[in-house]
Protein backbone atom coordinates (compact mmCIF):
# COMPACT_ATOMS: atom_id res chain seq x y z
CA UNK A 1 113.59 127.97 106.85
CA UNK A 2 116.09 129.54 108.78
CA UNK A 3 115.58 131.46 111.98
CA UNK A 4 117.51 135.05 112.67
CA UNK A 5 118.29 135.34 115.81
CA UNK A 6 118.61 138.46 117.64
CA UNK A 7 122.07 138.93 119.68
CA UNK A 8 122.67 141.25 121.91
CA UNK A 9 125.78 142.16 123.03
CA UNK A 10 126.38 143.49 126.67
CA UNK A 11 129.18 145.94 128.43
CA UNK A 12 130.16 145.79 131.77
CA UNK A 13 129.60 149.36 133.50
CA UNK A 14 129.66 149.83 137.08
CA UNK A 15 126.46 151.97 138.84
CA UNK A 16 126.18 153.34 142.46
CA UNK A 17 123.45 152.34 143.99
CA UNK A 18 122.25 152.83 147.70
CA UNK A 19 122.76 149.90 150.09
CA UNK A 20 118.70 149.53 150.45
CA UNK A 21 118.07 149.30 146.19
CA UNK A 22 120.83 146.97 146.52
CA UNK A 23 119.71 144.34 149.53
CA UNK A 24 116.18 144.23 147.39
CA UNK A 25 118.01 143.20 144.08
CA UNK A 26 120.03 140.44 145.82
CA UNK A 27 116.45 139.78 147.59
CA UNK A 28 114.60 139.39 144.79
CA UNK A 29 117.04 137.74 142.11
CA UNK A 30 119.04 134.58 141.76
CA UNK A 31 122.69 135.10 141.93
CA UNK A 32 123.70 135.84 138.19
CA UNK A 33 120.82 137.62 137.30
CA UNK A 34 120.84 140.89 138.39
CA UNK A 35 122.02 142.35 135.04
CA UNK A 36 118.76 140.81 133.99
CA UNK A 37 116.70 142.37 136.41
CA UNK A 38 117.98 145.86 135.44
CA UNK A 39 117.78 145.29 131.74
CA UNK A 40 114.33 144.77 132.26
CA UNK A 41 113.11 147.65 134.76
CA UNK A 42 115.22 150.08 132.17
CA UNK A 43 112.81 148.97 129.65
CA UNK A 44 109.86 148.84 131.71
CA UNK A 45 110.82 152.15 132.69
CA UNK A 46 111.58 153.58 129.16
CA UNK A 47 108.04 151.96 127.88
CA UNK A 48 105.83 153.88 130.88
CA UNK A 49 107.83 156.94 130.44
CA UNK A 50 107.18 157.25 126.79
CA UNK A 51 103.38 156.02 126.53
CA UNK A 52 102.92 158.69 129.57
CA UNK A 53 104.61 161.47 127.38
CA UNK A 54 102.44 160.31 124.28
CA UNK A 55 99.58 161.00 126.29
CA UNK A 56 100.73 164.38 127.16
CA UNK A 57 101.51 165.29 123.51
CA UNK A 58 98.55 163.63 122.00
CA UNK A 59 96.27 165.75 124.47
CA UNK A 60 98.23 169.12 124.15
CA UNK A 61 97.60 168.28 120.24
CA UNK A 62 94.09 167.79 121.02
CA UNK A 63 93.44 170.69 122.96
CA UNK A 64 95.42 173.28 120.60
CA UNK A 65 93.02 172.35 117.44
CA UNK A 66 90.44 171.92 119.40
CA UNK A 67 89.12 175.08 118.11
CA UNK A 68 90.14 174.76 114.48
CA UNK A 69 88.27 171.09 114.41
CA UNK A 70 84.95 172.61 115.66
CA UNK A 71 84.78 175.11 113.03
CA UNK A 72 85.04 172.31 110.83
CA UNK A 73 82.57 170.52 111.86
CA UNK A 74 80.27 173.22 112.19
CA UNK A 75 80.82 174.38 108.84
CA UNK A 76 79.52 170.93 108.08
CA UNK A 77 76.16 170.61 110.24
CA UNK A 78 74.18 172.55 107.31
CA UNK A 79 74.72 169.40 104.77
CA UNK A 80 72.74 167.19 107.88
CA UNK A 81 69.78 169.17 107.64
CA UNK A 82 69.34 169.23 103.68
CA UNK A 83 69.45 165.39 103.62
């Protein structure tokens, strides 16, 4: 069976960052790897940021039918008491 792999296929940009972000990536990565470092707090980053906003949305969505849902419900008590 054969395996697909995934490539990815990278650009070089060039960023400005400040001299302190930059002292902790060369303290905390290999030389070589700081590409790799970034790639992976962007997507960190992206991931938090849009579970966060989910939970905004999904709450606003909540709260704005909140109404509508308990009239539902309460137009469905009655049934509980004839069984």
């Amino acid at each position: 069976m054969k395996v697909k792999q995934r490539t990815t296929s990278y650009e070089r940009v060039n960023i400005t960052l400040p001299h302190e972000t930059l002292l902790l990536l060369d303290r905390i990565t290999e030389k070589g790897e700081r590409s790799h470092l970034i790639e992976k707090a962007v997507q960190h980053y992206v991931s938090a940021v849009g579970q966060s906003h989910l939970r905004v949305k999904l709450k606003e969505g909540a709260l704005a039918r909140a109404k509508r849902d308990l009239e539902i419900a309460q137009g469905w008590f009655h049934l509980e008491d004839e069984i």
